[in-house]
PDB file of N, CA and C in Angstrom:
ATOM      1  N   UNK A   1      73.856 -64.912-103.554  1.00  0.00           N
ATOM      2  CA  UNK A   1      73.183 -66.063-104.105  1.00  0.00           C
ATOM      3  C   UNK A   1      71.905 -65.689-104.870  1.00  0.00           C
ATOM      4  N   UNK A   2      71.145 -64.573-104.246  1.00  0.00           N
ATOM      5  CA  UNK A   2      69.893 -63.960-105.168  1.00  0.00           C
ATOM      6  C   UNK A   2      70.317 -63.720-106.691  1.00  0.00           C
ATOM      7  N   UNK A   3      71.501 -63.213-106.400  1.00  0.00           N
ATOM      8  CA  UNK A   3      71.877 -62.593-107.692  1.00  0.00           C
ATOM      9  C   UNK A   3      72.127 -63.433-108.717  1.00  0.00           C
ATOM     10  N   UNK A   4      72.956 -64.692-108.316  1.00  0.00           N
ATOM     11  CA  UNK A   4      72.973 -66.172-109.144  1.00  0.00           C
ATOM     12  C   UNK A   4      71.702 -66.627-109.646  1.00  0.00           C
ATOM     13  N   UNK A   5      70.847 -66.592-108.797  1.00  0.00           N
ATOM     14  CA  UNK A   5      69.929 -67.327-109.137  1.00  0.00           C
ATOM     15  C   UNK A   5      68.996 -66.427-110.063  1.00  0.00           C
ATOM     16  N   UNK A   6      68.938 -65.174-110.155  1.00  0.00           N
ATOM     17  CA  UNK A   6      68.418 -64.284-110.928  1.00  0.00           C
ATOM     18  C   UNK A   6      68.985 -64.389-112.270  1.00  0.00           C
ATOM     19  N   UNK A   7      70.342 -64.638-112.528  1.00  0.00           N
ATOM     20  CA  UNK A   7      70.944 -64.972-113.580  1.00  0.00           C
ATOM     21  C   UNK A   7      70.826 -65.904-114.878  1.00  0.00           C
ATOM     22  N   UNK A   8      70.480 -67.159-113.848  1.00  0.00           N
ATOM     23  CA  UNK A   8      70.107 -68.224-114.266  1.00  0.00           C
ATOM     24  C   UNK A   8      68.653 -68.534-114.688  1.00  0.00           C
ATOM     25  N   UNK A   9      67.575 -68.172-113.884  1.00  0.00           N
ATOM     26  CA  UNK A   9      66.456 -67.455-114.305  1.00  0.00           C
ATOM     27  C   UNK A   9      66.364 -67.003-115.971  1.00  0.00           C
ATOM     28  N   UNK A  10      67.374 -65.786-115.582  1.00  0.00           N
ATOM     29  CA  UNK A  10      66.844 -65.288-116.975  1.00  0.00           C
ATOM     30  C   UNK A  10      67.558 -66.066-117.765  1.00  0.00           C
ATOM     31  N   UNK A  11      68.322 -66.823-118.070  1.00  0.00           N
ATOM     32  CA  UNK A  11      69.742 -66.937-118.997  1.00  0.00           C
ATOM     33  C   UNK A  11      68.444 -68.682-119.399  1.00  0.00           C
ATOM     34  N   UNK A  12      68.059 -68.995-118.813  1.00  0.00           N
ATOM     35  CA  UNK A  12      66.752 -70.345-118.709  1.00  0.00           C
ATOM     36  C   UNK A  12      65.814 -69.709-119.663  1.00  0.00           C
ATOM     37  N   UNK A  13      65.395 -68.568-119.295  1.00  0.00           N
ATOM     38  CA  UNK A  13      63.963 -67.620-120.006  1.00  0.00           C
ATOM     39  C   UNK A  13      64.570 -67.251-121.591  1.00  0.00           C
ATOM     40  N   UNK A  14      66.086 -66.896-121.945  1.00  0.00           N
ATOM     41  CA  UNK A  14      66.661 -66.599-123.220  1.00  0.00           C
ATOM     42  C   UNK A  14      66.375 -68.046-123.680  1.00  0.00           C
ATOM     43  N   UNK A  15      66.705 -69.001-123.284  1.00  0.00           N
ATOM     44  CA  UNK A  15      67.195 -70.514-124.082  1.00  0.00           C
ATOM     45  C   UNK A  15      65.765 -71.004-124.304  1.00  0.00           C
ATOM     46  N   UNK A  16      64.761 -70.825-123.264  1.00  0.00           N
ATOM     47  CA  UNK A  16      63.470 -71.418-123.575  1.00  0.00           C
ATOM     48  C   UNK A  16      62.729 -70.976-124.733  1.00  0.00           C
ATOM     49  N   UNK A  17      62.931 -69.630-125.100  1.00  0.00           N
ATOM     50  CA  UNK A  17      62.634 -68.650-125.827  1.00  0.00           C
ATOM     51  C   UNK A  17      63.000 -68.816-127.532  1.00  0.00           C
ATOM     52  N   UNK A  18      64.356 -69.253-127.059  1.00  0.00           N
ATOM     53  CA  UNK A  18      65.039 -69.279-128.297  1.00  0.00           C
ATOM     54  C   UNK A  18      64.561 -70.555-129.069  1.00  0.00           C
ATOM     55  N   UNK A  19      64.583 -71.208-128.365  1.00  0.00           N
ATOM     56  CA  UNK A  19      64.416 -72.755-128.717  1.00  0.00           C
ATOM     57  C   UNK A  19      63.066 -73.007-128.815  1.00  0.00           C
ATOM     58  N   UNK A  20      61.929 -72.451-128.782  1.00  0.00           N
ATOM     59  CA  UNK A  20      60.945 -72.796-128.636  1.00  0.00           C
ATOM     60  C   UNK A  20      60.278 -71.580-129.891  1.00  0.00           C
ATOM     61  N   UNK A  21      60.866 -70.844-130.553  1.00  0.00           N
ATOM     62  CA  UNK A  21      60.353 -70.085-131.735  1.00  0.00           C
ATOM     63  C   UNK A  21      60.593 -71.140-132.926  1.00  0.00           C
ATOM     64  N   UNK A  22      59.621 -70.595-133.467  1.00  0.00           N
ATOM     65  CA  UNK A  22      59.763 -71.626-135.008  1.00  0.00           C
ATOM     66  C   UNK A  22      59.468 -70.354-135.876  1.00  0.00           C
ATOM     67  N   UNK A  23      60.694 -70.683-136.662  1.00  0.00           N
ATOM     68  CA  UNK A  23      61.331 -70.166-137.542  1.00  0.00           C
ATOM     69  C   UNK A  23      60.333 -70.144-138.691  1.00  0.00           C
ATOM     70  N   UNK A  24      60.627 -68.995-139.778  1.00  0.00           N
ATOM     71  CA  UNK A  24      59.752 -68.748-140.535  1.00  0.00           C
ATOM     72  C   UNK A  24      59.956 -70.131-141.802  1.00  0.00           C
ATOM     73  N   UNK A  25      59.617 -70.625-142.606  1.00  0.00           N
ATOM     74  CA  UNK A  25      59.671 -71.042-143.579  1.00  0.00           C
ATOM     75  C   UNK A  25      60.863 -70.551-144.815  1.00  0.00           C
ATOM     76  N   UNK A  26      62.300 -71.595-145.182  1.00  0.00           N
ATOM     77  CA  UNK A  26      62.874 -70.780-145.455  1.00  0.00           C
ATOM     78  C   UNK A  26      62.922 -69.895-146.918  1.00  0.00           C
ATOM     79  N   UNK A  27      63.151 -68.844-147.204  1.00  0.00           N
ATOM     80  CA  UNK A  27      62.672 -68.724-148.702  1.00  0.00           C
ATOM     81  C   UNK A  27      64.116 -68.340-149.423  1.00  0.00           C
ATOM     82  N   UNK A  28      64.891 -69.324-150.255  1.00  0.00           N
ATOM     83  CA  UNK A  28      65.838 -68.878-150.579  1.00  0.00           C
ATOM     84  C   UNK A  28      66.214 -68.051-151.587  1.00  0.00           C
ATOM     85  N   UNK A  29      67.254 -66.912-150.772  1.00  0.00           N
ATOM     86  CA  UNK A  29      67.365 -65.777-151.337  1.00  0.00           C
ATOM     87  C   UNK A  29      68.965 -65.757-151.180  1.00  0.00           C
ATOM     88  N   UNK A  30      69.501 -65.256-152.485  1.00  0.00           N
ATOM     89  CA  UNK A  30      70.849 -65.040-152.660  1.00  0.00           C
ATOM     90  C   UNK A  30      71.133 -63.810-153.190  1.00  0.00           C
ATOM     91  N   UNK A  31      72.210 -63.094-151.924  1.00  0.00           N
ATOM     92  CA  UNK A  31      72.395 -61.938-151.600  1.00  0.00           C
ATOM     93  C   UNK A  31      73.725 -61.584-153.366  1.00  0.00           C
ATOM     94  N   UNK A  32      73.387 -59.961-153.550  1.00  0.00           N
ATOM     95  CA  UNK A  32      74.778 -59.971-154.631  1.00  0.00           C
ATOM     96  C   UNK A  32      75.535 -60.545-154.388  1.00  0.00           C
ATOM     97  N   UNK A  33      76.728 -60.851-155.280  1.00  0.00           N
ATOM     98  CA  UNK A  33      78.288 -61.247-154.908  1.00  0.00           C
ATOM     99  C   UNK A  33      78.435 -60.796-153.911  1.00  0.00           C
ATOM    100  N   UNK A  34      78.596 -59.098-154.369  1.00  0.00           N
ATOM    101  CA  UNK A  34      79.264 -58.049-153.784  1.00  0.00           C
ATOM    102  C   UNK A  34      78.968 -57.865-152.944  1.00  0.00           C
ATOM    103  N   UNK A  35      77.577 -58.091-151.925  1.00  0.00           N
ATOM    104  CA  UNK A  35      77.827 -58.039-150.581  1.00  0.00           C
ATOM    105  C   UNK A  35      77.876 -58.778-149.642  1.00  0.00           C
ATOM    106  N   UNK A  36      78.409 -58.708-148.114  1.00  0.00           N
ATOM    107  CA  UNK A  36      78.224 -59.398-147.332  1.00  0.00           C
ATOM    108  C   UNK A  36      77.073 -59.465-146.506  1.00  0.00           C
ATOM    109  N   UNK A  37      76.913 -60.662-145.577  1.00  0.00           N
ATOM    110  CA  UNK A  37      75.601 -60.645-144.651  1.00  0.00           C
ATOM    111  C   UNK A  37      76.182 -59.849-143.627  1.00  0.00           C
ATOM    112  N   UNK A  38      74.692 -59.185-143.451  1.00  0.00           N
ATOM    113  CA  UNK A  38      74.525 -58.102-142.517  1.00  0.00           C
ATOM    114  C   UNK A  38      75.008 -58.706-141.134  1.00  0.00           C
ATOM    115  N   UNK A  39      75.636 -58.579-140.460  1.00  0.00           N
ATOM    116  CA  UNK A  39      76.374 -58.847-138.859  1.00  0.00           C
ATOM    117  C   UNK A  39      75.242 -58.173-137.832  1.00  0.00           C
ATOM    118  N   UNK A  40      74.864 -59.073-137.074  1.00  0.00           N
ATOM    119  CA  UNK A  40      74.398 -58.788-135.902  1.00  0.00           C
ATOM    120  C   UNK A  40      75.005 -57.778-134.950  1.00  0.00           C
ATOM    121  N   UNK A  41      73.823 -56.597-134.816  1.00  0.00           N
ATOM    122  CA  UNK A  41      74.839 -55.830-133.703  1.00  0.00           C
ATOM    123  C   UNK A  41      74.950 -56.747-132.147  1.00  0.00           C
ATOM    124  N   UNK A  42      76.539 -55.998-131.610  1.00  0.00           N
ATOM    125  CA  UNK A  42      76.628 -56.726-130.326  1.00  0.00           C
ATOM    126  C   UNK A  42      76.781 -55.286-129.489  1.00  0.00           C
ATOM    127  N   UNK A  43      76.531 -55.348-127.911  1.00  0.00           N
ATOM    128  CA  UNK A  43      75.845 -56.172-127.381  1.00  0.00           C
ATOM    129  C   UNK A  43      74.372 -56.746-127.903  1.00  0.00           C
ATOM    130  N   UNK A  44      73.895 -57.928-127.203  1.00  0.00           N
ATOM    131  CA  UNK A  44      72.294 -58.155-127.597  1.00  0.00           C
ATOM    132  C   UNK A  44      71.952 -57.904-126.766  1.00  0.00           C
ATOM    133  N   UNK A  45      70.843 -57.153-126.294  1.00  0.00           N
ATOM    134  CA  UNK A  45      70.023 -57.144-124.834  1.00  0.00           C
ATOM    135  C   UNK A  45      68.750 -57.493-125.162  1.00  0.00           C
ATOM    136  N   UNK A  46      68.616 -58.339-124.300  1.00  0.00           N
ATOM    137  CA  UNK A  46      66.808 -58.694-123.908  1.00  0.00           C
ATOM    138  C   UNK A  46      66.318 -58.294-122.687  1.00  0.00           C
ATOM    139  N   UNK A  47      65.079 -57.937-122.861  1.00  0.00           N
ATOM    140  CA  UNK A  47      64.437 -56.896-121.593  1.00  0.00           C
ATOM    141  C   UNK A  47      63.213 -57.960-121.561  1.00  0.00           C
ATOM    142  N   UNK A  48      62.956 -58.035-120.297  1.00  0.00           N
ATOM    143  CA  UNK A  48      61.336 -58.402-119.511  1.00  0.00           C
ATOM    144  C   UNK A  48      60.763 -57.397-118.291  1.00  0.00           C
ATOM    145  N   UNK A  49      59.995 -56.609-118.646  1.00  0.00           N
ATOM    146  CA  UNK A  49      59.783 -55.910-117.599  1.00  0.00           C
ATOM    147  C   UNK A  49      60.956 -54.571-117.492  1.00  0.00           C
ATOM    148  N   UNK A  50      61.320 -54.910-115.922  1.00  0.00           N
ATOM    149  CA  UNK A  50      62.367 -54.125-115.330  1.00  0.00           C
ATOM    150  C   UNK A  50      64.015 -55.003-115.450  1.00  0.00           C
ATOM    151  N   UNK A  51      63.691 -56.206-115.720  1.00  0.00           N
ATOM    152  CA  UNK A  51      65.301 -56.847-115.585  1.00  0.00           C
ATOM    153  C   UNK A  51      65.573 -57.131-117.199  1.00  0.00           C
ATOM    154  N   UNK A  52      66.940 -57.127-117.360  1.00  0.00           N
ATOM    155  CA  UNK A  52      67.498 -57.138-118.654  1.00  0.00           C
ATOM    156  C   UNK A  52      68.761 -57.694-118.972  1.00  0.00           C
ATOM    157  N   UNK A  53      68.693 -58.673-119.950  1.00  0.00           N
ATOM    158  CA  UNK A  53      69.785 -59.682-120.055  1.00  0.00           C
ATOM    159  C   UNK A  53      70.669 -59.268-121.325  1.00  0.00           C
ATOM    160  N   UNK A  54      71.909 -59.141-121.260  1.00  0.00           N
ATOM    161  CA  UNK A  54      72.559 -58.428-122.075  1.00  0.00           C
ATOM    162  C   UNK A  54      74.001 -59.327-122.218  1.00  0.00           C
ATOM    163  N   UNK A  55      73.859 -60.091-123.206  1.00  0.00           N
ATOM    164  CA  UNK A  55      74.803 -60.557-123.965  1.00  0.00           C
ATOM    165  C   UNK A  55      76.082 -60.028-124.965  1.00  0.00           C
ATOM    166  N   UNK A  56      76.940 -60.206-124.613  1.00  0.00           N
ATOM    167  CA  UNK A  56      78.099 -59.784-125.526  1.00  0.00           C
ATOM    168  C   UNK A  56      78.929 -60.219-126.615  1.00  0.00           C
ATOM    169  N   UNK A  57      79.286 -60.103-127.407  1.00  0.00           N
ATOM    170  CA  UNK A  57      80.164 -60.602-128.717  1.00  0.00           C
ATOM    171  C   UNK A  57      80.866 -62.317-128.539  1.00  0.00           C
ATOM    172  N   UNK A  58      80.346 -63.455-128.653  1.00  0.00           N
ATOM    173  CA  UNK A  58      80.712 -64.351-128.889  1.00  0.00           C
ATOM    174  C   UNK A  58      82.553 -64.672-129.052  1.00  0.00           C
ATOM    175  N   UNK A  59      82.944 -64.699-128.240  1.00  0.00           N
ATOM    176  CA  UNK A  59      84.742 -65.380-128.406  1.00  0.00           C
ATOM    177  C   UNK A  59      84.988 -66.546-129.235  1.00  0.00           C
ATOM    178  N   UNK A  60      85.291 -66.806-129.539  1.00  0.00           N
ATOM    179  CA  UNK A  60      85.968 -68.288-130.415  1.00  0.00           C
ATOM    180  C   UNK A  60      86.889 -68.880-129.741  1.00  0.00           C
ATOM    181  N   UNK A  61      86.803 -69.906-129.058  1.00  0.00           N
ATOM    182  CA  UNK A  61      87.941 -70.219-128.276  1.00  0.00           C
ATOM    183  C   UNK A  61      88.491 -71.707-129.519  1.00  0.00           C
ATOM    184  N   UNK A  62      87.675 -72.708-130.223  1.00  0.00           N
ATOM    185  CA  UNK A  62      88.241 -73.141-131.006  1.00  0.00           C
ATOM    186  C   UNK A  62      87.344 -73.814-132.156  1.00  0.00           C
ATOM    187  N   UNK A  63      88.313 -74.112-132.905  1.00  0.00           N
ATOM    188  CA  UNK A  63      86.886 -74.548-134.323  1.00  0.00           C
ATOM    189  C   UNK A  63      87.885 -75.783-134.977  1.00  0.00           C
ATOM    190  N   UNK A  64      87.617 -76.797-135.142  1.00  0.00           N
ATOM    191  CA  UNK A  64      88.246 -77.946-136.002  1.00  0.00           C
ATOM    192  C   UNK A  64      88.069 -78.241-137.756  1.00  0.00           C
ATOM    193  N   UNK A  65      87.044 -77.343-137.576  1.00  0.00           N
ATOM    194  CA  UNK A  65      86.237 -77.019-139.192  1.00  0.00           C
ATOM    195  C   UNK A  65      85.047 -78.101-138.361  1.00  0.00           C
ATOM    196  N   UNK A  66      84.827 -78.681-137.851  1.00  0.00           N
ATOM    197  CA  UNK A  66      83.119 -79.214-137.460  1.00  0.00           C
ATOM    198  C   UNK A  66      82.735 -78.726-136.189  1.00  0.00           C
ATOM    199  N   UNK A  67      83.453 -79.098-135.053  1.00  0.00           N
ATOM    200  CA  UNK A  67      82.978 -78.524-133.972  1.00  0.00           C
ATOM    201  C   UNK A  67      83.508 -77.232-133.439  1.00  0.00           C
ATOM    202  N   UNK A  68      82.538 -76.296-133.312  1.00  0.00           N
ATOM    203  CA  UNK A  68      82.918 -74.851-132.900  1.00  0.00           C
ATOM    204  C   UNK A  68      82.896 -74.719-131.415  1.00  0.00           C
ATOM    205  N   UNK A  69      84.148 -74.082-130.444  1.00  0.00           N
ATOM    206  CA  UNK A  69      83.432 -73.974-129.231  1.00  0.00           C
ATOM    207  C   UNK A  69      83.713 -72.344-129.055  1.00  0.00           C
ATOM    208  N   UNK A  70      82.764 -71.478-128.333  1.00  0.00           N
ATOM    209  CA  UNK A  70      82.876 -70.355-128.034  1.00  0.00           C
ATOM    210  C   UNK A  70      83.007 -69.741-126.596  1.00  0.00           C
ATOM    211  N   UNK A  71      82.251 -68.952-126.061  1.00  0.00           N
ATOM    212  CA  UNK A  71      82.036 -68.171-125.304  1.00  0.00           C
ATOM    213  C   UNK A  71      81.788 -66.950-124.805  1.00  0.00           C
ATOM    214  N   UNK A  72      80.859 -66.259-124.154  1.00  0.00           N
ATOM    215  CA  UNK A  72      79.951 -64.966-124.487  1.00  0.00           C
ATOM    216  C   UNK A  72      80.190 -64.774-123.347  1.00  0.00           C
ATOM    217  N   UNK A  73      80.698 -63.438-122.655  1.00  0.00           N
ATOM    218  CA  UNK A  73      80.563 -62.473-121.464  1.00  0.00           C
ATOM    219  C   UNK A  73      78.658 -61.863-121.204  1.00  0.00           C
ATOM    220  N   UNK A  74      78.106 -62.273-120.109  1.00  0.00           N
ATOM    221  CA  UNK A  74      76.367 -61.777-119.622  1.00  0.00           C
ATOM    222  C   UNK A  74      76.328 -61.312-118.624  1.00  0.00           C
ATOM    223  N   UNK A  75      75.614 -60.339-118.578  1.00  0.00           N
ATOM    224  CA  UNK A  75      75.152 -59.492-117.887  1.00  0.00           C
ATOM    225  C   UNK A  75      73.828 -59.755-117.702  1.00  0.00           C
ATOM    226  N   UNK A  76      73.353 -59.544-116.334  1.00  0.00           N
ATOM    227  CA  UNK A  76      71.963 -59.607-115.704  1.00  0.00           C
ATOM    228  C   UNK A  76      71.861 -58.618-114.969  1.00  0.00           C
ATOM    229  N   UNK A  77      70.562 -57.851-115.086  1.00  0.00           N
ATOM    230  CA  UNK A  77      70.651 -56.367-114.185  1.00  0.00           C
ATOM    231  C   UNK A  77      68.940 -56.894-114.007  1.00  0.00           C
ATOM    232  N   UNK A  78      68.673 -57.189-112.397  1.00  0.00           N
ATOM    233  CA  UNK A  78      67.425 -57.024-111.865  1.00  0.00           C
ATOM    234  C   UNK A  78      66.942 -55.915-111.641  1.00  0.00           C
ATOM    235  N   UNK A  79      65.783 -55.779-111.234  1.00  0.00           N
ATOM    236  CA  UNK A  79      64.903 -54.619-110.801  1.00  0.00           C
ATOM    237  C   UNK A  79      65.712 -53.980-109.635  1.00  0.00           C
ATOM    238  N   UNK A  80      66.163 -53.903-108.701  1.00  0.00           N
ATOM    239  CA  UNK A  80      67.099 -53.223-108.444  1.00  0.00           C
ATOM    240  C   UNK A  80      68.200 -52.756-108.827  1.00  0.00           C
ATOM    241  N   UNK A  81      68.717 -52.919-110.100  1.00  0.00           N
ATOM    242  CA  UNK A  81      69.240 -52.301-110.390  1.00  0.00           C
ATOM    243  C   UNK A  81      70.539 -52.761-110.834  1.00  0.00           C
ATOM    244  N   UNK A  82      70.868 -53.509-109.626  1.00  0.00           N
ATOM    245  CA  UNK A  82      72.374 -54.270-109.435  1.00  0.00           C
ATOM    246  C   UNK A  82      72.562 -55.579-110.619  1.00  0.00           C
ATOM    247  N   UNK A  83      73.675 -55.708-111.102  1.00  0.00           N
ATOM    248  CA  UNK A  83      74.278 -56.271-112.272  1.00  0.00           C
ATOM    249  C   UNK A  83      75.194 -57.586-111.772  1.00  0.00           C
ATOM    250  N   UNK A  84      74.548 -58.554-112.373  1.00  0.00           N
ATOM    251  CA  UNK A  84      75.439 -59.773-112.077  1.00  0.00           C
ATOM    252  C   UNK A  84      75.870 -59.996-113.314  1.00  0.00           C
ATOM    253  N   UNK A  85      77.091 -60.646-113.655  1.00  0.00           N
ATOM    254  CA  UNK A  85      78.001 -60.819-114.437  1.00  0.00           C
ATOM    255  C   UNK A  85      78.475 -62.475-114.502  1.00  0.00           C
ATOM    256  N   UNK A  86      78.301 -63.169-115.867  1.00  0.00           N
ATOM    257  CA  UNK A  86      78.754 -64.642-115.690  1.00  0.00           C
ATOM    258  C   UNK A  86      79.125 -64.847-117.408  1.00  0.00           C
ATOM    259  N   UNK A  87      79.722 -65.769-117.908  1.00  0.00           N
ATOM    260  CA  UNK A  87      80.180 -66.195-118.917  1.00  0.00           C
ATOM    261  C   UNK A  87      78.835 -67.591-119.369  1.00  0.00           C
ATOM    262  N   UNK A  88      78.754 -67.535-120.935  1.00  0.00           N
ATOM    263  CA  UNK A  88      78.078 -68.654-121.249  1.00  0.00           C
ATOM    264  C   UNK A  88      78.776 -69.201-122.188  1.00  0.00           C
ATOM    265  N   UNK A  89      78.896 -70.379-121.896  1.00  0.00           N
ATOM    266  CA  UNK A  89      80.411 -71.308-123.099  1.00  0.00           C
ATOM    267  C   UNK A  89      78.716 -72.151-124.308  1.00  0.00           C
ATOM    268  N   UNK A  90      79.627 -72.256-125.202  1.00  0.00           N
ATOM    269  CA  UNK A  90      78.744 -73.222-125.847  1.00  0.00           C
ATOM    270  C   UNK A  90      79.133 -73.969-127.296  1.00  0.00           C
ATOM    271  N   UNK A  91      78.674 -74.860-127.222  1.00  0.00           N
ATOM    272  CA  UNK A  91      79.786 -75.250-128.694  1.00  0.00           C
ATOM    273  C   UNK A  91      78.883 -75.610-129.721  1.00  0.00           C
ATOM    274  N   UNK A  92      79.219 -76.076-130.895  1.00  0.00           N
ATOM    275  CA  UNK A  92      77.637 -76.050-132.039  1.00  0.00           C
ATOM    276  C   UNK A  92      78.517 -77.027-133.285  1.00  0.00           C
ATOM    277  N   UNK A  93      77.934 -77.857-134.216  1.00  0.00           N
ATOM    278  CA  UNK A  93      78.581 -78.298-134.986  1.00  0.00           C
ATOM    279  C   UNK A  93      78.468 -77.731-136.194  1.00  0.00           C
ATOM    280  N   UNK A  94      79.602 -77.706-137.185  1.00  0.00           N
ATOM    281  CA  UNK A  94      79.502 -76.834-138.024  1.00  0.00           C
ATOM    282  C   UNK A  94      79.728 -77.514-139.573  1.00  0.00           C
ATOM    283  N   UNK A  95      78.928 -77.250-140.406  1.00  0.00           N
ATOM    284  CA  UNK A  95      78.789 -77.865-141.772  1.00  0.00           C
ATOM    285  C   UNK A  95      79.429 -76.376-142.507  1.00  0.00           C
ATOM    286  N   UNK A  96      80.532 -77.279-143.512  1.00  0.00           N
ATOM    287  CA  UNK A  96      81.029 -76.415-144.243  1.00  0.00           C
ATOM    288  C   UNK A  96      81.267 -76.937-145.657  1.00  0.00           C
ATOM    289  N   UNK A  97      80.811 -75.799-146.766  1.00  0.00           N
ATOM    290  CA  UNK A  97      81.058 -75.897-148.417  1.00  0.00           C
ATOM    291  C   UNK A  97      82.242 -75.688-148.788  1.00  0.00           C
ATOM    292  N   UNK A  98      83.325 -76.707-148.232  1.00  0.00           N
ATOM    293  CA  UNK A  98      84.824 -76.517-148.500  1.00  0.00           C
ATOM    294  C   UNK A  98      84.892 -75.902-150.231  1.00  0.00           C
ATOM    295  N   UNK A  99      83.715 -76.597-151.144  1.00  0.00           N
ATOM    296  CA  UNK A  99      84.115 -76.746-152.934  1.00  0.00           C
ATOM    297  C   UNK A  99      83.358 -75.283-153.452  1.00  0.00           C
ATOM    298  N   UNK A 100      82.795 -74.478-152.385  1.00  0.00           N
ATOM    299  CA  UNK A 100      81.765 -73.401-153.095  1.00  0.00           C
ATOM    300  C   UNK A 100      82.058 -72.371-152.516  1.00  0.00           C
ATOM    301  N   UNK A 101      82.920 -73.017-151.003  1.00  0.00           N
ATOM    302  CA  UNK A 101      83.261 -71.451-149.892  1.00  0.00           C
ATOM    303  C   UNK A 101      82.134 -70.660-149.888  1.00  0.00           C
TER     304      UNK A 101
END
């Protein structure tokens, strides 16, 4: 149960984090044709201290063209050392330029 709750802890400390940065001002910039946007490496890990939250490659479980739902394999490793393991589902709505792709 320590280990749950250590999980959740941190997986609370990612979302508070995330959600609570404000974003820079946007300045629009359009990349060549020819290339694509740079892809996030996966895993992501976030560190505090000694414990470290380590997120994995996003699944797609389904997309309608508006609503996306996914799911991410996490890892939590406390100061001891030991690694708890849980899934985070999440879904997001999605705006798309069917006429510009």
């Amino acid at each position: 149960m320590p280990q749950l709750r250590l999980f959740t802890v941190l997986l609370m400390l990612c979302l508070v984090a995330l959600s609570g940065a404000q974003a820079a001002p946007e300045q629009p910039v359009q990349p060549p044709a020819n290339q694509l946007a740079a892809s996030p490496n996966w895993p992501q890990v976030l560190a505090a201290g000694d414990t470290k939250l380590t997120i994995y490659q996003p699944q797609l479980d389904s997309w309608d063209g508006y609503t996306l739902s996914a799911r991410a394999a996490a890892e939590a490793t406390g100061t001891d050392g030991k690694s708890t393991y849980g899934i985070v589902q999440f879904s997001a709505h999605t705006l798309v330029d069917k006429a510009t792709r």
